[in-house]
Protein backbone atom coordinates (compact mmCIF):
# COMPACT_ATOMS: atom_id res chain seq x y z
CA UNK A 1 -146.08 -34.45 16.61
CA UNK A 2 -143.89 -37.79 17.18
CA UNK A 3 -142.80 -37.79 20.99
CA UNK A 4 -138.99 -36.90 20.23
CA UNK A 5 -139.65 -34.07 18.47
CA UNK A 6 -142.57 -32.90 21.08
CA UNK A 7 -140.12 -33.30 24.02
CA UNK A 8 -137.78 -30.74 22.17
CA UNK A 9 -140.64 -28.54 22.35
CA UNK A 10 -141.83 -29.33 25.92
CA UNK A 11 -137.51 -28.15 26.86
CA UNK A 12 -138.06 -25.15 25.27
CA UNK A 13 -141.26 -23.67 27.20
CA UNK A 14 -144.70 -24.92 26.80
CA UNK A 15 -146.92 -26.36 24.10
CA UNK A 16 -147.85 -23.31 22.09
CA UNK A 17 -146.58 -22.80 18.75
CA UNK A 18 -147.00 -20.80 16.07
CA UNK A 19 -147.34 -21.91 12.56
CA UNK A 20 -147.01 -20.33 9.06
CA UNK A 21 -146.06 -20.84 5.28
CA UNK A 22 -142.58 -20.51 3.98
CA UNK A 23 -141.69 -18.90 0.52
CA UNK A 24 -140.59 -22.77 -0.42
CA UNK A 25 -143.95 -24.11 0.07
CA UNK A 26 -143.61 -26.11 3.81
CA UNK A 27 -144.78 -24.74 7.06
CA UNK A 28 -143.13 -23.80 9.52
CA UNK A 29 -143.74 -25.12 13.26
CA UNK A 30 -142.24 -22.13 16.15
CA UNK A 31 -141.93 -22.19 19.84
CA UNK A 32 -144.03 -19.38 20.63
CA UNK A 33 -141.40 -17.33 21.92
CA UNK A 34 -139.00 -17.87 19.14
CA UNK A 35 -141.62 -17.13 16.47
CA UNK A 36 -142.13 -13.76 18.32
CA UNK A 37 -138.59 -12.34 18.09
CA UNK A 38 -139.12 -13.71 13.80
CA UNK A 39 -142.32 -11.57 14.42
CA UNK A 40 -140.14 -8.66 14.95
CA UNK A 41 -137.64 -8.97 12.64
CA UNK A 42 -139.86 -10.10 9.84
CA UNK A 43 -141.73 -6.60 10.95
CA UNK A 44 -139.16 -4.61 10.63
CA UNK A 45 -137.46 -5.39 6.78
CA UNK A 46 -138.26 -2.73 4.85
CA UNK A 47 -141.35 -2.38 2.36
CA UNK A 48 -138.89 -4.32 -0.44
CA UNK A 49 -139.59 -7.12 1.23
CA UNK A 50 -143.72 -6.87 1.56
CA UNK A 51 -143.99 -10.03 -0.44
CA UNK A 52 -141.85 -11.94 2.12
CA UNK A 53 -144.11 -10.28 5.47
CA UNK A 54 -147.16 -11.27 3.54
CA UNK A 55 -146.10 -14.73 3.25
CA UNK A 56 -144.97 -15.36 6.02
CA UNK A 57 -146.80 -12.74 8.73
CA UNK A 58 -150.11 -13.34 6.69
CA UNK A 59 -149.87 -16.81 6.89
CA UNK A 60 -149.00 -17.66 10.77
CA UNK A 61 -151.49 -19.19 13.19
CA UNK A 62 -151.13 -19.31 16.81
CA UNK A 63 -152.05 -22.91 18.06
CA UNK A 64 -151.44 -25.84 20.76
CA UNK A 65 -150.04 -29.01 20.68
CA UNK A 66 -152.77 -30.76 22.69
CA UNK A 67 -152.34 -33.69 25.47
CA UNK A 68 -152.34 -36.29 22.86
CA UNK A 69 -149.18 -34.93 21.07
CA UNK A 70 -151.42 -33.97 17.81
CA UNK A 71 -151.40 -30.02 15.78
CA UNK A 72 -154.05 -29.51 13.71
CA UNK A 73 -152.50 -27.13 10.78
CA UNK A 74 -155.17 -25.46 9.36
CA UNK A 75 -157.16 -26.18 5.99
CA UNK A 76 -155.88 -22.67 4.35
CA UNK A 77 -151.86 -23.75 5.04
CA UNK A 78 -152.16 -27.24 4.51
CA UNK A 79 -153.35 -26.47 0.88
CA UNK A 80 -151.27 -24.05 0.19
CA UNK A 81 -148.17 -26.17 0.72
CA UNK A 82 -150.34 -29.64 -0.63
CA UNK A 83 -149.88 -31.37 2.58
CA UNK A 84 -151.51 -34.75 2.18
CA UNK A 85 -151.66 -37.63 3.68
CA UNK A 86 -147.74 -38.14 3.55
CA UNK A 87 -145.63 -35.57 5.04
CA UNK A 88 -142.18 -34.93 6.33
CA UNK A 89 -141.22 -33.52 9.70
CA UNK A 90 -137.70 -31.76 9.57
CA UNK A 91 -135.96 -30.15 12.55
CA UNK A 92 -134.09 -27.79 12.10
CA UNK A 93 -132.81 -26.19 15.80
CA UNK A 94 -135.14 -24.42 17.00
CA UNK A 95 -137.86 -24.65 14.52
CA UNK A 96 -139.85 -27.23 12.56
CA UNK A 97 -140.81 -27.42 8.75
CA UNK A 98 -143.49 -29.64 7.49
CA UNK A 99 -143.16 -30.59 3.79
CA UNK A 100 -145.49 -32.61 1.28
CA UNK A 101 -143.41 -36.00 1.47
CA UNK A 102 -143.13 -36.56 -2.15
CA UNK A 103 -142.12 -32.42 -2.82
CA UNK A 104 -139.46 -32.72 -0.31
CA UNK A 105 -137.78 -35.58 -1.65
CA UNK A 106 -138.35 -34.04 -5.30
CA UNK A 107 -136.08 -30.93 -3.42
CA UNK A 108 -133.24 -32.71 -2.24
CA UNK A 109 -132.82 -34.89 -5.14
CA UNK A 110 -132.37 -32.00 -7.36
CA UNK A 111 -129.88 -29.89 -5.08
CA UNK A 112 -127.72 -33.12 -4.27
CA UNK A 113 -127.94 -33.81 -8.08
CA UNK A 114 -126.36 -29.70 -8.43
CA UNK A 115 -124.17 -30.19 -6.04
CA UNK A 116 -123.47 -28.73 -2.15
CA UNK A 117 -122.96 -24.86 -2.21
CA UNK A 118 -119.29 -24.30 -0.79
CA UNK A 119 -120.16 -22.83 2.83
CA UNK A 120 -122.13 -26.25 3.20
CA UNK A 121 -119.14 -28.46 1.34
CA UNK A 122 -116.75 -27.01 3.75
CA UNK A 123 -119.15 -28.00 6.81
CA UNK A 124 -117.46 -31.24 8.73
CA UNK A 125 -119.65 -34.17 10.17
């Protein structure tokens, strides 16, 4: 975890995270406490949406950042969302994703190729 990102953790409350797979293929990095109100509300969608809790509650992994700054996601995510030797850390608030490098690039290419959707074209910098 590079040391500007880890500090934004370290603001928030401690070093414990929790960790789990996202429908798009990265994985997501929580604050403890804000995965467990996602818990909640991931909990409470209604069966329609099994495929989504299964993904996503099925998937997450309570772990530590130790001293040295370093996560160990586990074997199971890490191939499920081919995470390699090159990887991207995004933040995004008040949550991480990790992406294969080369997939996330892949992404963004192709949705800056369609276009920005019109909430985000109206966003101002």
């Amino acid at each position: 975890m590079p040391s500007r990102h880890r500090g934004a953790f370290l603001s928030l409350e401690s070093v414990e995270v929790t960790v789990t797979r996202h429908p798009d293929g990265c994985v997501l990095i929580y604050p403890r406490s804000v995965w467990e109100s996602k818990k909640r509300a991931l909990s409470a969608l209604p069966y329609s949406a099994r495929l989504l809790q299964r993904i996503v509650l099925g998937s997450a992994v309570d772990l530590t950042i130790d001293a040295a700054g370093r996560l160990l996601i586990p074997a199971e995510l890490r191939a499920l969302c081919h995470l390699g030797k090159e990887v991207a850390l995004v933040g995004l608030g008040h949550h991480f994703e990790l992406w294969n490098a080369e997939k996330l690039a892949r992404l963004e290419a192709e949705a800056l190729q369609a276009g920005l959707s019109d909430q985000a074209a109206d966003f101002q910098f």
